[in-house]
N, C-alpha and C. Protein backbone atom coordinates (compact mmCIF):
# COMPACT_ATOMS: atom_id res chain seq x y z
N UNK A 1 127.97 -1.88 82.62
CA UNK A 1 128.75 -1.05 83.49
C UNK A 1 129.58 -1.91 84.46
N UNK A 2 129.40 -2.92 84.78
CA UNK A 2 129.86 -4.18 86.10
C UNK A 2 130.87 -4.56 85.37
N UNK A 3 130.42 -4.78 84.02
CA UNK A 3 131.74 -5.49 83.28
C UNK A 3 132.61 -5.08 83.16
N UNK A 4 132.56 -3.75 82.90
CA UNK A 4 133.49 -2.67 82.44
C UNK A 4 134.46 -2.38 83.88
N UNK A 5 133.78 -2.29 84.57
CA UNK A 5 134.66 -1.73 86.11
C UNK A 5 135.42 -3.36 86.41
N UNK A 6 134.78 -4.47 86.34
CA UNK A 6 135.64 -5.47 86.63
C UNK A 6 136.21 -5.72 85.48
N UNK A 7 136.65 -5.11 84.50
CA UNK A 7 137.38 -5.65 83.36
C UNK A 7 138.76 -4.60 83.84
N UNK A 8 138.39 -3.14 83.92
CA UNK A 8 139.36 -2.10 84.58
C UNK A 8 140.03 -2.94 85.96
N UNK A 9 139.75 -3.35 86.84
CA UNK A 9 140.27 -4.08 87.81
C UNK A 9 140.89 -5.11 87.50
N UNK A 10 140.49 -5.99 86.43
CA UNK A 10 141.74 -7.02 86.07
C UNK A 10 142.90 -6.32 85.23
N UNK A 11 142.41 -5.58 84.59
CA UNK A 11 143.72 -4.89 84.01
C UNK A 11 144.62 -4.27 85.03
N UNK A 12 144.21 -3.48 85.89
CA UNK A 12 145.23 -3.08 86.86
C UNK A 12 146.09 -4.21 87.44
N UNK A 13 145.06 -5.11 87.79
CA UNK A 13 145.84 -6.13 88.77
C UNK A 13 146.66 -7.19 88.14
N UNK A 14 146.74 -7.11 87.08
CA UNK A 14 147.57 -7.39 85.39
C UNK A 14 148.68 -6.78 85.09
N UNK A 15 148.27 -5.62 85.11
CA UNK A 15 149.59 -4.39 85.55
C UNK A 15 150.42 -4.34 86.63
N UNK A 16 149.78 -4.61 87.78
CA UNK A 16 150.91 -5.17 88.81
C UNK A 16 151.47 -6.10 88.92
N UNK A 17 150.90 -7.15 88.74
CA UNK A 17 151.82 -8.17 88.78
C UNK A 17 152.82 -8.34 87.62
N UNK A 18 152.44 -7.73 86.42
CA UNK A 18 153.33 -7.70 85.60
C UNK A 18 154.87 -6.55 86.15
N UNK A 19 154.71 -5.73 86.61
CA UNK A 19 155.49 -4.84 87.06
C UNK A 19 156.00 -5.11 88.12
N UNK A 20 155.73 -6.31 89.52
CA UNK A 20 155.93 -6.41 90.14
C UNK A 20 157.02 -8.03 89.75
N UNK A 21 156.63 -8.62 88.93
CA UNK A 21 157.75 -9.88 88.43
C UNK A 21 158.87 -9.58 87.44
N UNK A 22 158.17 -9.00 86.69
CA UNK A 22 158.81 -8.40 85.33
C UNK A 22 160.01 -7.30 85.13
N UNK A 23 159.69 -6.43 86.09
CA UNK A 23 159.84 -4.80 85.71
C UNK A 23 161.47 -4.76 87.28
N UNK A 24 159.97 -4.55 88.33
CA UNK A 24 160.97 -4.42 89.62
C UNK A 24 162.15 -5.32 89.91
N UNK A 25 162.15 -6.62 89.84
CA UNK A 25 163.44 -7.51 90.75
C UNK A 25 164.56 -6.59 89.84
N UNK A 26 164.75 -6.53 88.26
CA UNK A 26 166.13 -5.79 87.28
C UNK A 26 166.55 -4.98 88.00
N UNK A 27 165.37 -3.48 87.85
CA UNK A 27 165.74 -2.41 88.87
C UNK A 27 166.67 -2.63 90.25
N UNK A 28 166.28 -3.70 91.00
CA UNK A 28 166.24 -3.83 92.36
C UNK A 28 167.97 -4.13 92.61
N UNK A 29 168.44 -4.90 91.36
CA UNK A 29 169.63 -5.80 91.44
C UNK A 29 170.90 -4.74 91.37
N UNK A 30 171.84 -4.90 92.23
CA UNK A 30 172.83 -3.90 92.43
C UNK A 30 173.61 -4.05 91.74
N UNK A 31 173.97 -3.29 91.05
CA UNK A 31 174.84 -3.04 89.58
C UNK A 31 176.55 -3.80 89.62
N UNK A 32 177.05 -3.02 91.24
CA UNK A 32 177.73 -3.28 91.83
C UNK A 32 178.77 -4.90 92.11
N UNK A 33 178.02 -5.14 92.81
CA UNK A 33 177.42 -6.37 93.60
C UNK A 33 177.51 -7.72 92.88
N UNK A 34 177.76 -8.95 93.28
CA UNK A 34 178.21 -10.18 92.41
C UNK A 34 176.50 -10.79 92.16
N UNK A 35 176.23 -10.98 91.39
CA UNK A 35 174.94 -11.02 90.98
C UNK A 35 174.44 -12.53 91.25
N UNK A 36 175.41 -13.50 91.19
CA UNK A 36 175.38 -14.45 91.65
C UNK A 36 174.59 -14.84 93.31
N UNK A 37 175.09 -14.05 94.05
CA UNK A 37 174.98 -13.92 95.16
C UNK A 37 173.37 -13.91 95.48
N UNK A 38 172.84 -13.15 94.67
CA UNK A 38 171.54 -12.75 94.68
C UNK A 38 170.26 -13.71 94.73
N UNK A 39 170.82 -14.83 93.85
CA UNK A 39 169.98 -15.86 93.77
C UNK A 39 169.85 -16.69 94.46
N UNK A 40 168.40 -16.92 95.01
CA UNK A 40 167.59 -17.81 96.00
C UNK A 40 167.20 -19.06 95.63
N UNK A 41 168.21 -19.96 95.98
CA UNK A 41 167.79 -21.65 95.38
C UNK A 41 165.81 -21.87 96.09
N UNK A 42 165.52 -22.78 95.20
CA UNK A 42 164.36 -22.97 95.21
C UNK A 42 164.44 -24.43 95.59
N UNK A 43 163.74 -24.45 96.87
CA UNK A 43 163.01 -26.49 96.98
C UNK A 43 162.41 -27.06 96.13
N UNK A 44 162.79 -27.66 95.36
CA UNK A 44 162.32 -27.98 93.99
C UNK A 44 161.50 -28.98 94.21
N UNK A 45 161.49 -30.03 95.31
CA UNK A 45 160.62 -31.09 95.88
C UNK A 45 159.50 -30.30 96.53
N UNK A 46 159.54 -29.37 97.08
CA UNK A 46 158.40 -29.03 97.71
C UNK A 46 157.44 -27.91 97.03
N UNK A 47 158.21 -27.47 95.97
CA UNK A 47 157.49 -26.93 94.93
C UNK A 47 156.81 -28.05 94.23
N UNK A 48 157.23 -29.08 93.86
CA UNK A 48 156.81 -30.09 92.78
C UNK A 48 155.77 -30.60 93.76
N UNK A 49 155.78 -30.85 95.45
CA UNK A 49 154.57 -31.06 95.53
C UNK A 49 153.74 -30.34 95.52
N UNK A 50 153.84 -29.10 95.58
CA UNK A 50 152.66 -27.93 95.60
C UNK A 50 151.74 -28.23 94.27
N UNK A 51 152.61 -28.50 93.29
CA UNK A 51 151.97 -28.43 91.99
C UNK A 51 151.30 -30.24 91.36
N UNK A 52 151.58 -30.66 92.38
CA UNK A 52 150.85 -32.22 91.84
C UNK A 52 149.43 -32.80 91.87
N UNK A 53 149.01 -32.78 90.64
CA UNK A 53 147.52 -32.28 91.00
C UNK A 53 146.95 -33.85 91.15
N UNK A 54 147.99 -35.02 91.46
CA UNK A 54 147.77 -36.11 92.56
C UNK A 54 147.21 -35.59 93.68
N UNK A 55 148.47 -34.79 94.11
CA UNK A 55 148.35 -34.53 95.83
C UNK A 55 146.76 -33.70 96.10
N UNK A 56 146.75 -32.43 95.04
CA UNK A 56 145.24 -31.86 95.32
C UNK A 56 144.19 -32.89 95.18
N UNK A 57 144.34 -33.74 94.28
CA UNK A 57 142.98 -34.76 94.38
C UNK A 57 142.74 -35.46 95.51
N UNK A 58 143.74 -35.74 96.27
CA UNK A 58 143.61 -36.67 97.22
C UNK A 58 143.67 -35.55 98.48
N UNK A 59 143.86 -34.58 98.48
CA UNK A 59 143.11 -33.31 99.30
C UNK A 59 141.70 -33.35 99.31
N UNK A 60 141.44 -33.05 98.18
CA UNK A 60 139.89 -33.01 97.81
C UNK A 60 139.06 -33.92 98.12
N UNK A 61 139.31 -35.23 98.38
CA UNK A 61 138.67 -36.31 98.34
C UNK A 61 138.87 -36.72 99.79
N UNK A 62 139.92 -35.84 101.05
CA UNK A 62 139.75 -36.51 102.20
C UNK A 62 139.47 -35.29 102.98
N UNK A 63 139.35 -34.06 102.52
CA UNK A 63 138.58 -32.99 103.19
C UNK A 63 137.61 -33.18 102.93
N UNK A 64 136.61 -31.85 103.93
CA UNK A 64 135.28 -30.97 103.86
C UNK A 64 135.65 -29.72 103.25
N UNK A 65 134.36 -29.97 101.99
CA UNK A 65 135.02 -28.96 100.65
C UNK A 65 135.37 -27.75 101.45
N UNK A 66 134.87 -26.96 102.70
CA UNK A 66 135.17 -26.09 103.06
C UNK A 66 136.56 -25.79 103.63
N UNK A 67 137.16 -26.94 103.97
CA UNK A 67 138.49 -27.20 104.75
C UNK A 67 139.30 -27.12 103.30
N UNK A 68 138.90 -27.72 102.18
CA UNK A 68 139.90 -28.36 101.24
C UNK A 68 140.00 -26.89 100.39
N UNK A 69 139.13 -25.61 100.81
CA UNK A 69 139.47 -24.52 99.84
C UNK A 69 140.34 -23.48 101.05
N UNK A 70 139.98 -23.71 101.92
CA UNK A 70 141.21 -23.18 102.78
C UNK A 70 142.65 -23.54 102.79
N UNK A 71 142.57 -24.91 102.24
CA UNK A 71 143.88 -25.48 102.30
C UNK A 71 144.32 -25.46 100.89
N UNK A 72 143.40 -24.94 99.86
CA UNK A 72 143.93 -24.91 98.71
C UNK A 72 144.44 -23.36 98.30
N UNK A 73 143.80 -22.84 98.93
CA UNK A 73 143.89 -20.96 99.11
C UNK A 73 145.96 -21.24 99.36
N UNK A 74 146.17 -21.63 100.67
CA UNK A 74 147.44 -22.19 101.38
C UNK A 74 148.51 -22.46 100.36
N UNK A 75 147.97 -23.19 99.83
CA UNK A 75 148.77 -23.83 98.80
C UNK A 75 148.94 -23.17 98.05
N UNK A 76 147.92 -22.41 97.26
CA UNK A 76 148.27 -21.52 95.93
C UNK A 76 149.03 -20.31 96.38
N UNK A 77 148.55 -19.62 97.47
CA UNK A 77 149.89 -18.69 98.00
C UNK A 77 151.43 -19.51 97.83
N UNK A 78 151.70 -20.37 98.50
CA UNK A 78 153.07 -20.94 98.49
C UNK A 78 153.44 -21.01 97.28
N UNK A 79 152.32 -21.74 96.42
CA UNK A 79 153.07 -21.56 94.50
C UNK A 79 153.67 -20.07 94.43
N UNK A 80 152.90 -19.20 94.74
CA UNK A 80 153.17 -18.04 94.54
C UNK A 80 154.17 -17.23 94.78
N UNK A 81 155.12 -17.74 96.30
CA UNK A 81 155.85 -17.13 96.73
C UNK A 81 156.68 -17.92 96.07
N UNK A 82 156.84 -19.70 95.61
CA UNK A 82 157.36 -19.80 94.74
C UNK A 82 157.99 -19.20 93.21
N UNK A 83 157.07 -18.80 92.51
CA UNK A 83 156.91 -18.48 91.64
C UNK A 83 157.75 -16.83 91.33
N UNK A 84 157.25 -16.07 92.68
CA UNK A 84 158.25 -14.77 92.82
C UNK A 84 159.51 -14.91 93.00
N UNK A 85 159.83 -16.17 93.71
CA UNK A 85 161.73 -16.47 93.91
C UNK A 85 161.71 -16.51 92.53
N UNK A 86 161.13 -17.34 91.78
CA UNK A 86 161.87 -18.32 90.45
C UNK A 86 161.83 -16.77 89.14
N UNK A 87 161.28 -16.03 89.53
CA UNK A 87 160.99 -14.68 88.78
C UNK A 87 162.04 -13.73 89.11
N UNK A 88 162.17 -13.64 90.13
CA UNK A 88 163.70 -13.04 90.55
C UNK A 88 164.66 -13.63 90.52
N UNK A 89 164.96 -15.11 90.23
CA UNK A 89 165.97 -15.79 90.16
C UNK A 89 166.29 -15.41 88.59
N UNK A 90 165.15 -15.60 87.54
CA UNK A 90 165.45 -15.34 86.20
C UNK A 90 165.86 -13.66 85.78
N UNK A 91 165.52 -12.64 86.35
CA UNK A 91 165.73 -11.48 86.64
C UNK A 91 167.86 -11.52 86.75
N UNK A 92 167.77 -12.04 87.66
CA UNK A 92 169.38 -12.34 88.24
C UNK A 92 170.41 -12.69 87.03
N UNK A 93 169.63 -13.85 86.58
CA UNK A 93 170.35 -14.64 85.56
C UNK A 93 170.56 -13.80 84.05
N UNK A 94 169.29 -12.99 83.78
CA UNK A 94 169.39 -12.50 82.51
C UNK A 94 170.70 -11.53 82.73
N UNK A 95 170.98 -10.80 83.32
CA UNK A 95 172.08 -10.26 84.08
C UNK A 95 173.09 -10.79 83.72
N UNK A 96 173.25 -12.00 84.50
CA UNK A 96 174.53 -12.45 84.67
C UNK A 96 174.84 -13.16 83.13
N UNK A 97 173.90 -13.46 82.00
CA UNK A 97 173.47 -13.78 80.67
C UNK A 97 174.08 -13.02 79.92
N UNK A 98 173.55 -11.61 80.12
CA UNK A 98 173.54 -10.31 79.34
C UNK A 98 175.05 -10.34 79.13
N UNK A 99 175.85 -9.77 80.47
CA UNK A 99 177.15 -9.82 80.86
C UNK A 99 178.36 -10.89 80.08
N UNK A 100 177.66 -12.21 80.63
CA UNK A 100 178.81 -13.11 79.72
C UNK A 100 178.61 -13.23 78.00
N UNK A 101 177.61 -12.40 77.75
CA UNK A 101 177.30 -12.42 76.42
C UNK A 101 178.15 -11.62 75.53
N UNK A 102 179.03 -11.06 76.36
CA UNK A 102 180.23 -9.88 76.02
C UNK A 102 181.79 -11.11 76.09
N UNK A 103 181.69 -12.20 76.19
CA UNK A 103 182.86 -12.81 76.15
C UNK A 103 183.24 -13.47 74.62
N UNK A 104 184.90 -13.40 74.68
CA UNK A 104 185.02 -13.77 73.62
C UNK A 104 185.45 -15.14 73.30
N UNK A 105 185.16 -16.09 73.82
CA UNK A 105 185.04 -17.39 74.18
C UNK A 105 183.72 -17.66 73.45
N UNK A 106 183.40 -18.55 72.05
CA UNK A 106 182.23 -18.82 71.67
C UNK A 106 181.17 -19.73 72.21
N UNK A 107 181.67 -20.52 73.11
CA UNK A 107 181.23 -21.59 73.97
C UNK A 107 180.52 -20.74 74.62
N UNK A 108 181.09 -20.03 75.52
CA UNK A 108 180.60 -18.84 76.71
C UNK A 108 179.29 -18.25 76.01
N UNK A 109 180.13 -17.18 74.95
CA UNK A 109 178.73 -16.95 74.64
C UNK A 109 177.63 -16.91 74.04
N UNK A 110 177.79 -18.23 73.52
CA UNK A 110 176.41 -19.56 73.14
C UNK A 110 175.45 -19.56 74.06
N UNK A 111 176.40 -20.36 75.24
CA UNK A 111 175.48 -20.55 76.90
C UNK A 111 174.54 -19.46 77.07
N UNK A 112 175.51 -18.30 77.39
CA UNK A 112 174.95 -16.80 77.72
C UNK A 112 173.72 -16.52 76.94
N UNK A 113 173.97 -16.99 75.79
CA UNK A 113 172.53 -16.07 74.75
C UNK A 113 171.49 -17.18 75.47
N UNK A 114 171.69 -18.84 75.24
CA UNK A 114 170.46 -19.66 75.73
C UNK A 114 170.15 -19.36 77.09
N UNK A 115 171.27 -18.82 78.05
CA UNK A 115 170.41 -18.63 79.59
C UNK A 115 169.97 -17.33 79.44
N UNK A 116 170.24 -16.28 78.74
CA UNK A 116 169.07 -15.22 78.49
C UNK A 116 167.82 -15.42 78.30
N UNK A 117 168.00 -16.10 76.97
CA UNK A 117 166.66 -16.40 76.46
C UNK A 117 165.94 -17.05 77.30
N UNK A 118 166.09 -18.33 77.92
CA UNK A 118 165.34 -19.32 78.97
C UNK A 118 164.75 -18.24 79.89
N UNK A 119 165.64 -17.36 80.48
CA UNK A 119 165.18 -16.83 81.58
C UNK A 119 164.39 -15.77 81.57
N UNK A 120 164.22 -15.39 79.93
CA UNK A 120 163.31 -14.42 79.82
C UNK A 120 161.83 -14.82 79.34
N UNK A 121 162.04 -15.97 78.76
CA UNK A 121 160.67 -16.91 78.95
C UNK A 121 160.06 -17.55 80.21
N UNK A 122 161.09 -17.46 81.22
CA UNK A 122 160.60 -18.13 82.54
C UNK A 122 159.92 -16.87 83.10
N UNK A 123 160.87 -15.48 82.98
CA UNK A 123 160.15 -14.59 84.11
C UNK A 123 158.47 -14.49 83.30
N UNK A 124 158.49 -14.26 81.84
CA UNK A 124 157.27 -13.86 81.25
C UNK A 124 156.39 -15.10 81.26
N UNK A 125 156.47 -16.20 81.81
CA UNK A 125 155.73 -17.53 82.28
C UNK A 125 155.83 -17.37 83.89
N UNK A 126 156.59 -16.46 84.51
CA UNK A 126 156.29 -16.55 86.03
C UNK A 126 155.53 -15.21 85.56
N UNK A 127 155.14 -14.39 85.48
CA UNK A 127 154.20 -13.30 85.37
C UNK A 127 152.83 -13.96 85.25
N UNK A 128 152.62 -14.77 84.38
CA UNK A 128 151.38 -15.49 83.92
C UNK A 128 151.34 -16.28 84.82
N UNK A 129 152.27 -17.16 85.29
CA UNK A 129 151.68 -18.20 86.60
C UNK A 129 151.17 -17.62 87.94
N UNK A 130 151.87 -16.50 88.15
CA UNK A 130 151.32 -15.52 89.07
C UNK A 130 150.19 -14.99 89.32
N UNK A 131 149.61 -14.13 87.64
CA UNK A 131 148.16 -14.38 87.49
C UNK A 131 147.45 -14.84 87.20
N UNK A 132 147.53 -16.68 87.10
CA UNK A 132 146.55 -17.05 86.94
C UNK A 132 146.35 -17.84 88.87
N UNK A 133 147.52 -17.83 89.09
CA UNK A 133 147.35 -17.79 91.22
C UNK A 133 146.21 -16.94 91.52
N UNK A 134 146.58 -15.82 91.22
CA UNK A 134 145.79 -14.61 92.36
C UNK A 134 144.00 -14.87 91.51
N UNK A 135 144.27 -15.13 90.09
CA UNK A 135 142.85 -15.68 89.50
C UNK A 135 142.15 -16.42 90.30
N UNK A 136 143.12 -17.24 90.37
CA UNK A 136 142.44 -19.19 91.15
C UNK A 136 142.01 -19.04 92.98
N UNK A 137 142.77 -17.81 92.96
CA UNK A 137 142.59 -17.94 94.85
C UNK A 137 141.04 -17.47 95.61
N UNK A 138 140.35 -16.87 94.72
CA UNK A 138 138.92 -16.84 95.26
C UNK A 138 138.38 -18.45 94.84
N UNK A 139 138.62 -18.67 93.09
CA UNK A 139 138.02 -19.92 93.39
C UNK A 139 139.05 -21.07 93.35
N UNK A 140 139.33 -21.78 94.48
CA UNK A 140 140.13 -22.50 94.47
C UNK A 140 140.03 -24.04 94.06
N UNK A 141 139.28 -24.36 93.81
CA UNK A 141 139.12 -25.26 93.26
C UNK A 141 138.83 -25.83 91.58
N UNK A 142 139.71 -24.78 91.25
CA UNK A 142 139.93 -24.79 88.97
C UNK A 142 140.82 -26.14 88.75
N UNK A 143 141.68 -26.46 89.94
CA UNK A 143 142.84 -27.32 89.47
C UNK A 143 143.87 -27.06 89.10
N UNK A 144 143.97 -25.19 88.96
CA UNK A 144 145.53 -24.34 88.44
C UNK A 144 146.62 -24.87 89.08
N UNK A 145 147.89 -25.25 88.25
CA UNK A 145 148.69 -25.54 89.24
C UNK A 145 149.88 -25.00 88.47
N UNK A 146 151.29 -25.16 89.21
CA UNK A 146 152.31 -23.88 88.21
C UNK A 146 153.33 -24.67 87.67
N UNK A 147 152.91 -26.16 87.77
CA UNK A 147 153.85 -27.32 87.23
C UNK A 147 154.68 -26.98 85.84
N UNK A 148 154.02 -26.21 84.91
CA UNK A 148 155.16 -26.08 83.46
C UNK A 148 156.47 -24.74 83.84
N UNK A 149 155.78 -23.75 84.86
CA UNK A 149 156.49 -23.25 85.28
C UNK A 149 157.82 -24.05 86.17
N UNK A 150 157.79 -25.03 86.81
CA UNK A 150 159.09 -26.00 87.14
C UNK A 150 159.31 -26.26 86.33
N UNK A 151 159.11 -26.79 85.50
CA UNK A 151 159.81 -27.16 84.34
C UNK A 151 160.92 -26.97 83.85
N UNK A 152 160.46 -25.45 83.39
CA UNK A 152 160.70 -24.65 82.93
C UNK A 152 162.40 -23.87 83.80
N UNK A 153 161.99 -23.93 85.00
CA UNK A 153 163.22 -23.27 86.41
C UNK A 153 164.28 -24.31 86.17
N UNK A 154 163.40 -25.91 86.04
CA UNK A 154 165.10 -26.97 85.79
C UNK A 154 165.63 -26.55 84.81
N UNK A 155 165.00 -26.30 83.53
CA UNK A 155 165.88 -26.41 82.51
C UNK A 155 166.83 -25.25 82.77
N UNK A 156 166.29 -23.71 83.10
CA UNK A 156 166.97 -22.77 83.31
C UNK A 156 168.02 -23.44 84.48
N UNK A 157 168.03 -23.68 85.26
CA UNK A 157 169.32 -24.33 86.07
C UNK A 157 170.32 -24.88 85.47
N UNK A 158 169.88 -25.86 84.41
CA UNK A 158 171.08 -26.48 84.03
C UNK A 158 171.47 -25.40 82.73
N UNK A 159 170.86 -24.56 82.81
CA UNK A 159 171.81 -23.61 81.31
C UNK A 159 172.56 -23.09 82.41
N UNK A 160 172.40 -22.24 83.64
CA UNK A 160 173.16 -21.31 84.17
C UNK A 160 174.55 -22.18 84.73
N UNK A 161 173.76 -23.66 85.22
CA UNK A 161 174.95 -24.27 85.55
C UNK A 161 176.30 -24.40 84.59
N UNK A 162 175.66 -24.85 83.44
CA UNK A 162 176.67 -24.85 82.38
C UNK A 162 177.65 -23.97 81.91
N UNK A 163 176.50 -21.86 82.15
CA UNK A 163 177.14 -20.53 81.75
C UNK A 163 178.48 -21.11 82.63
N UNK A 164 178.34 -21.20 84.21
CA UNK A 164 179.14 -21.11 85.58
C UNK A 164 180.65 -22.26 85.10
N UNK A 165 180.05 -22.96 85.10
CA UNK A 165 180.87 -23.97 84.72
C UNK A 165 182.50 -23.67 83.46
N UNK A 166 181.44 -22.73 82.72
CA UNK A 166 182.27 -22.00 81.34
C UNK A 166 182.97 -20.74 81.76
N UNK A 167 182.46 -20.26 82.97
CA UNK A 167 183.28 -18.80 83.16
C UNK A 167 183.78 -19.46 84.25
N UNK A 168 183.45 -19.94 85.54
CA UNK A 168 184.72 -20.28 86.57
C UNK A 168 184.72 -21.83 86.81
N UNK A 169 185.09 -22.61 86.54
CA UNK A 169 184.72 -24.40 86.93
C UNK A 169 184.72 -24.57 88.69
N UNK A 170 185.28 -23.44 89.17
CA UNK A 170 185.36 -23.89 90.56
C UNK A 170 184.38 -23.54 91.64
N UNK A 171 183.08 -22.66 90.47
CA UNK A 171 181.86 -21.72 91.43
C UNK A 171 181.15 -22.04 90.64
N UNK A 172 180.64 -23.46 91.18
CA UNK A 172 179.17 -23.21 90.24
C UNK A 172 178.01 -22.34 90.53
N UNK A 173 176.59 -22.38 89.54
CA UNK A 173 175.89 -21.52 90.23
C UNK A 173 174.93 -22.44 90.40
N UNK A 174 174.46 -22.48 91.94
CA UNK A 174 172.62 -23.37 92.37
C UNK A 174 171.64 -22.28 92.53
N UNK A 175 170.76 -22.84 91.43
CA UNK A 175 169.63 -22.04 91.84
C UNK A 175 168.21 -23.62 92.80
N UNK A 176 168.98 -24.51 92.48
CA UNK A 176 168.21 -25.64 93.23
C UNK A 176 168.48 -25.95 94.12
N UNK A 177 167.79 -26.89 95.14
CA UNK A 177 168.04 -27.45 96.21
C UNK A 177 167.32 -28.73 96.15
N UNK A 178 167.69 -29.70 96.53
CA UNK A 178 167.12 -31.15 96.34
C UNK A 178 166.33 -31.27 97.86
């Protein structure tokens, strides 16, 4: 019976976060509106340290385990709020993807189909990095970290840069920040 009710509770909370990365930012994005605009460059250095599981070891090894899961709790939130920009950033992009995927320029929309695709593997890898966060945050000390998810955000940068580059040379698009 325990299993069953905590198996029902991960599924819900599976369901939200899937609906909450996945589903909502599309909805949210104004039809209207330059879509570009929308997107929230990401600190890509201070994400990359969040995720260096150097830096957690050498956490671990100069805290009191009790200090070092408070400060790891800390940390895995920040992946997280990470992880929701870089989920709404790919949200943005499939958009702006979808769109140039209607040009008749074959170059254009080459780019367009690969920054679709990237970005629809990033949001459905930010869904999963998300829950395996809210997994890791009771026990914080698994070693989860959301490093393939960066990865993953550069490469999507340099496709969108490239889409930008192909539809206006004089606006690129940053979704990074150095």
């Amino acid at each position: 019976m325990t299993f069953a009710v905590l198996l029902l509770v991960a599924s819900l909370i599976s369901l939200l976060v899937i609906l909450r990365v996945a589903v909502l930012p599309g909805r949210q994005m104004s039809r209207g509106g330059a879509a570009a605009g929308q997107i929230q460059p990401i600190d890509v250095e201070s994400f990359r340290n969040l995720c260096d599981p150097a830096e957690q070891e050498y956490l671990r090894r100069r805290l009191p385990e009790s200090q070092f899961r408070q400060v790891q709790r800390a940390r895995l939130r920040a992946q997280a709020a990470y992880v929701k920009v870089a989920g709404r950033n790919a949200a943005v992009l499939v958009y702006i993807g979808q769109s140039a995927m209607e040009s008749t320029d074959a170059n254009t929309a080459a780019a367009a189909r690969e920054l679709v695709g990237e970005a629809l593997l990033l949001r459905r890898n930010a869904t999963l990095a998300l829950l395996k966060i809210y997994v890791s945050l009771p026990w914080p000390v698994t070693g989860f970290t959301a490093a393939p998810l960066l990865h993953g955000y550069e490469q999507l940068s340099g496709s969108a840069m490239l889409l930008g580059r192909l539809q206006d040379p004089g606006r690129p698009v940053r979704i990074l920040t150095s």
